[in-house]
C-alpha atoms as a PDB file:
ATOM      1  CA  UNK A   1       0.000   0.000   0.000  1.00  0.00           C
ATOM      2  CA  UNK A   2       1.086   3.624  -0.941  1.00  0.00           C
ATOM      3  CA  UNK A   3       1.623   6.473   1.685  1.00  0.00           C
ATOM      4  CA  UNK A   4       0.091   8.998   1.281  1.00  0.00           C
ATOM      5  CA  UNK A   5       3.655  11.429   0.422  1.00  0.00           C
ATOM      6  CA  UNK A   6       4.163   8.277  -1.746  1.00  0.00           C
ATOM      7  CA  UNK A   7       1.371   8.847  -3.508  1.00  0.00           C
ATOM      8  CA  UNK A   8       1.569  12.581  -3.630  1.00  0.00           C
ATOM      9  CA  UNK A   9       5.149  12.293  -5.557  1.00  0.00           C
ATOM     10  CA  UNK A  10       3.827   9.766  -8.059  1.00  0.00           C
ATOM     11  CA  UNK A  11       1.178  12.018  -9.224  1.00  0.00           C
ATOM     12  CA  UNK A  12       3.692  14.727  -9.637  1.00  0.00           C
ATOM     13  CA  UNK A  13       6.072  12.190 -11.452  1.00  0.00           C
ATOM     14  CA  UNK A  14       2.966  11.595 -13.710  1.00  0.00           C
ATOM     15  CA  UNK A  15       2.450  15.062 -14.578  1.00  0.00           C
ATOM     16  CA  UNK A  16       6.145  16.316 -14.932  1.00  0.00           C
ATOM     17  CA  UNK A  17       5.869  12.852 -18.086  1.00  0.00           C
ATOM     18  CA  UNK A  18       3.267  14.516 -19.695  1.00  0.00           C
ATOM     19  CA  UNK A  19       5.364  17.582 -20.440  1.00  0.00           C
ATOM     20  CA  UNK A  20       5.721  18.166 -23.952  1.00  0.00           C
ATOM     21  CA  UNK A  21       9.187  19.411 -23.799  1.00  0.00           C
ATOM     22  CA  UNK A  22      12.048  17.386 -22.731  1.00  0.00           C
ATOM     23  CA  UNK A  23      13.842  19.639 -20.904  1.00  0.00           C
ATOM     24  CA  UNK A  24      10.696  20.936 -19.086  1.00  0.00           C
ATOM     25  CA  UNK A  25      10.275  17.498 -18.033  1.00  0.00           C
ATOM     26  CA  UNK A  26      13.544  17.167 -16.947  1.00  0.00           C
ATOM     27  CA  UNK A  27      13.501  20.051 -14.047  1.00  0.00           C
ATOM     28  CA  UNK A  28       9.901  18.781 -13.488  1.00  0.00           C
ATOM     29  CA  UNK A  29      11.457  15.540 -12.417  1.00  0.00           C
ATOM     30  CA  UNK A  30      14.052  16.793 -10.395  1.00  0.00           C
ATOM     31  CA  UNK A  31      11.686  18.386  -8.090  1.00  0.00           C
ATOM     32  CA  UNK A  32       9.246  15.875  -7.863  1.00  0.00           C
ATOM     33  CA  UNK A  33      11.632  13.754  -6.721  1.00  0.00           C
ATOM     34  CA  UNK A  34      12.984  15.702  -4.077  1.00  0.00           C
ATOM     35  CA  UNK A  35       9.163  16.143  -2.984  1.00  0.00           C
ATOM     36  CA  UNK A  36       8.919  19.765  -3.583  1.00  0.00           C
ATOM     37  CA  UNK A  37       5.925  20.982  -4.771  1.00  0.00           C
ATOM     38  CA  UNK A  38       3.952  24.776  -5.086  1.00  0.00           C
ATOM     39  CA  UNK A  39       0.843  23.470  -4.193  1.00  0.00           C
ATOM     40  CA  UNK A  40      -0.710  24.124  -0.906  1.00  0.00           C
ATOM     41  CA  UNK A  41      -1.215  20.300  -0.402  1.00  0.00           C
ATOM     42  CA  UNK A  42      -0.603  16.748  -0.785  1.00  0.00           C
ATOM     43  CA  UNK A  43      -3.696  15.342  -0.134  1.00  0.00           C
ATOM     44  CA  UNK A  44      -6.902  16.840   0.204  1.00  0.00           C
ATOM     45  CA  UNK A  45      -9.469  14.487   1.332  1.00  0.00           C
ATOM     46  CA  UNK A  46     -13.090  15.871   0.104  1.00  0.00           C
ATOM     47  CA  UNK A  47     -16.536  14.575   1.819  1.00  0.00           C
ATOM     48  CA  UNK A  48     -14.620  14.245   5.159  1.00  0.00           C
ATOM     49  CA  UNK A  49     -17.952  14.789   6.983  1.00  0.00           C
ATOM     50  CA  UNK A  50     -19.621  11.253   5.865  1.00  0.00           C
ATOM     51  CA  UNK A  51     -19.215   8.282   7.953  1.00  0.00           C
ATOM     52  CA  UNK A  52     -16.567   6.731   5.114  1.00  0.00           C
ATOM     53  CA  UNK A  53     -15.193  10.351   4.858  1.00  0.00           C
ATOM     54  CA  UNK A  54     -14.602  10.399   8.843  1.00  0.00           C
ATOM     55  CA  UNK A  55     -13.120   6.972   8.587  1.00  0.00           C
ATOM     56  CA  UNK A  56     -10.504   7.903   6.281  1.00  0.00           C
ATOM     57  CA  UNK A  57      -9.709  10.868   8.408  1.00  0.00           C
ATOM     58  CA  UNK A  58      -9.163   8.969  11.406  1.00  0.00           C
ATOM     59  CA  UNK A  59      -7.201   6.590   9.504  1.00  0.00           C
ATOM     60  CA  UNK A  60      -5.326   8.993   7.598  1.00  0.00           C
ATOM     61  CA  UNK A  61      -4.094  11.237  10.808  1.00  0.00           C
ATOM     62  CA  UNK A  62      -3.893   8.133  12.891  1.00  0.00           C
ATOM     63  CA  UNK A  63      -1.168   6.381  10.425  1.00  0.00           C
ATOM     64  CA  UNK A  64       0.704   9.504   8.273  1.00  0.00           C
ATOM     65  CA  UNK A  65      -0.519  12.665  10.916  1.00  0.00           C
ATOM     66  CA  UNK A  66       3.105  12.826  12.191  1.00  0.00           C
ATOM     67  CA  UNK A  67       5.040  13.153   9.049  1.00  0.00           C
ATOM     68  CA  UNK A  68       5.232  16.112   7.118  1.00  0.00           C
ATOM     69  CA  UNK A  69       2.168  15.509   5.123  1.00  0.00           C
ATOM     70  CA  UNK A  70      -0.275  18.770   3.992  1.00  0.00           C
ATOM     71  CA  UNK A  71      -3.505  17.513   4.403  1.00  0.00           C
ATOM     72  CA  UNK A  72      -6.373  18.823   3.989  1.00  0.00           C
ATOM     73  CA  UNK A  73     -10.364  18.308   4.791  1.00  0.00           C
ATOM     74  CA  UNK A  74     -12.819  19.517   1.911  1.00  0.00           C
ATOM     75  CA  UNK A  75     -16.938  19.513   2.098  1.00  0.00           C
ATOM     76  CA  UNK A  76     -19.917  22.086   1.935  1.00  0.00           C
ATOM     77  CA  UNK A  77     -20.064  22.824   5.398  1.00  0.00           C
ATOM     78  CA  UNK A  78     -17.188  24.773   6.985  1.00  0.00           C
ATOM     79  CA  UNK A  79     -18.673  24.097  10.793  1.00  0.00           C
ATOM     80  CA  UNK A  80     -18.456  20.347  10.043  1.00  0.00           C
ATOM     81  CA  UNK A  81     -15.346  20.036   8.647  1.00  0.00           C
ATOM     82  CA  UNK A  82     -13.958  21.818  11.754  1.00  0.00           C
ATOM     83  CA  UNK A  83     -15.534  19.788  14.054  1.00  0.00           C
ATOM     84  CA  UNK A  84     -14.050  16.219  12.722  1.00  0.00           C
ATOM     85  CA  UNK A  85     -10.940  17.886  12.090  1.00  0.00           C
ATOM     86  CA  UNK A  86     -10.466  18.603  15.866  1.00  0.00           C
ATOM     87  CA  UNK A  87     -11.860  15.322  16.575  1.00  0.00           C
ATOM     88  CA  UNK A  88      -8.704  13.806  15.039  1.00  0.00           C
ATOM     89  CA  UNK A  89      -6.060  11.828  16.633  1.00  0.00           C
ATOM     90  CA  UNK A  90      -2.807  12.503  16.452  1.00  0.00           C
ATOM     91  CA  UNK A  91      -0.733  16.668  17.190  1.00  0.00           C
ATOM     92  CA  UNK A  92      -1.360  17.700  13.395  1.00  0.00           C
ATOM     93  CA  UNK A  93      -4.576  19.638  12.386  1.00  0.00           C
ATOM     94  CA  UNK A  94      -5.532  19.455   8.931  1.00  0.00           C
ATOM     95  CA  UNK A  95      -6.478  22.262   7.001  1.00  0.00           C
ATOM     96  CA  UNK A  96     -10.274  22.953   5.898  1.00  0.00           C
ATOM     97  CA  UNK A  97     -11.184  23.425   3.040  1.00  0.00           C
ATOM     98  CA  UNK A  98     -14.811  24.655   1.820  1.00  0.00           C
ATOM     99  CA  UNK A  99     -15.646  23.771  -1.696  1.00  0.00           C
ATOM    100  CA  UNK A 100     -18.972  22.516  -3.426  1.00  0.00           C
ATOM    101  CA  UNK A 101     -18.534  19.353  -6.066  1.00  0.00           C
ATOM    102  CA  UNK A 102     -21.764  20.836  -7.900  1.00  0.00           C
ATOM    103  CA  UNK A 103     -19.429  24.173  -8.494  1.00  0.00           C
ATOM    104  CA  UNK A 104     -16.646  23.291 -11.196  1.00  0.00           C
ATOM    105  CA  UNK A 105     -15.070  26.950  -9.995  1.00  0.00           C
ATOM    106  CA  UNK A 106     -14.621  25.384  -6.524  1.00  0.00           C
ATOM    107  CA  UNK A 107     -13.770  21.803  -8.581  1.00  0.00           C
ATOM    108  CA  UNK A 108     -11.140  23.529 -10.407  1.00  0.00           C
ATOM    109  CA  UNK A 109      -9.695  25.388  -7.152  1.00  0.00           C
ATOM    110  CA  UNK A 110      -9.949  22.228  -5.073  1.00  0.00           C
ATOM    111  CA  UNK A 111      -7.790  20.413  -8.162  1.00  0.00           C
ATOM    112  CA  UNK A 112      -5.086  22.814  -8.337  1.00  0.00           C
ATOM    113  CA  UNK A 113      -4.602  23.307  -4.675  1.00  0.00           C
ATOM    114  CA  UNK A 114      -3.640  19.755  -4.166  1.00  0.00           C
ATOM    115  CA  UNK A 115      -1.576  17.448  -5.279  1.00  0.00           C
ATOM    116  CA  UNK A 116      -4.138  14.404  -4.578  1.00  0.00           C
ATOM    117  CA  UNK A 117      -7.787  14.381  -4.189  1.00  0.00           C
ATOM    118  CA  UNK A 118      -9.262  11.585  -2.684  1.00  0.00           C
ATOM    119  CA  UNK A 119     -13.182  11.186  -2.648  1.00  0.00           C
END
């Protein structure tokens, strides 16, 4: 099974390949391997407020919440995602982020903020 920083330089390894030049590619590659990244996050979990959502959560913070892994919490409801995220185990808070899936603004924001979305 991945971790979660595991996963979070894969996708970046993915993307840097996709490059259409070479040498763009290159110095993609170079800092995707040394796991540096401009994006707010590694992993944004969205529909943490759910039972399943709350599950991964728990999981997530319990297992990876002491390495140096930006998470983050998405949903609708701001008050919510606030209360599981201080329900959490572990010393590291994740972030919270509000975003609606019906709104592809909010879609697109949530996307580029992250280098991971799981659902």
């Amino acid at each position: 099974m991945w971790s979660p920083r595991a996963l979070a330089i894969a996708a970046r390894r993915a993307r840097c390949l996709s490059m259409s030049s070479r040498s763009q590619a290159a110095r993609c590659l170079s800092s995707a391997s040394a796991g540096s990244s401009e994006r707010e996050y590694d992993l944004v979990l969205f529909g943490a407020t759910g039972f399943s959502g709350k599950l991964c959560a728990e999981y997530l913070m319990r297992a990876h919440g002491d390495e140096k892994l930006r998470v983050a919490l998405a949903g609708r409801d701001r008050a919510k995602l606030e209360a599981v995220a201080a329900s959490l185990p572990g010393k590291a808070t994740p972030r919270v982020v509000v975003a609606d899936a019906m709104s592809p603004d909010d879609m697109r924001r949530l996307a580029a903020s992250t280098e991971v979305v799981a659902s």
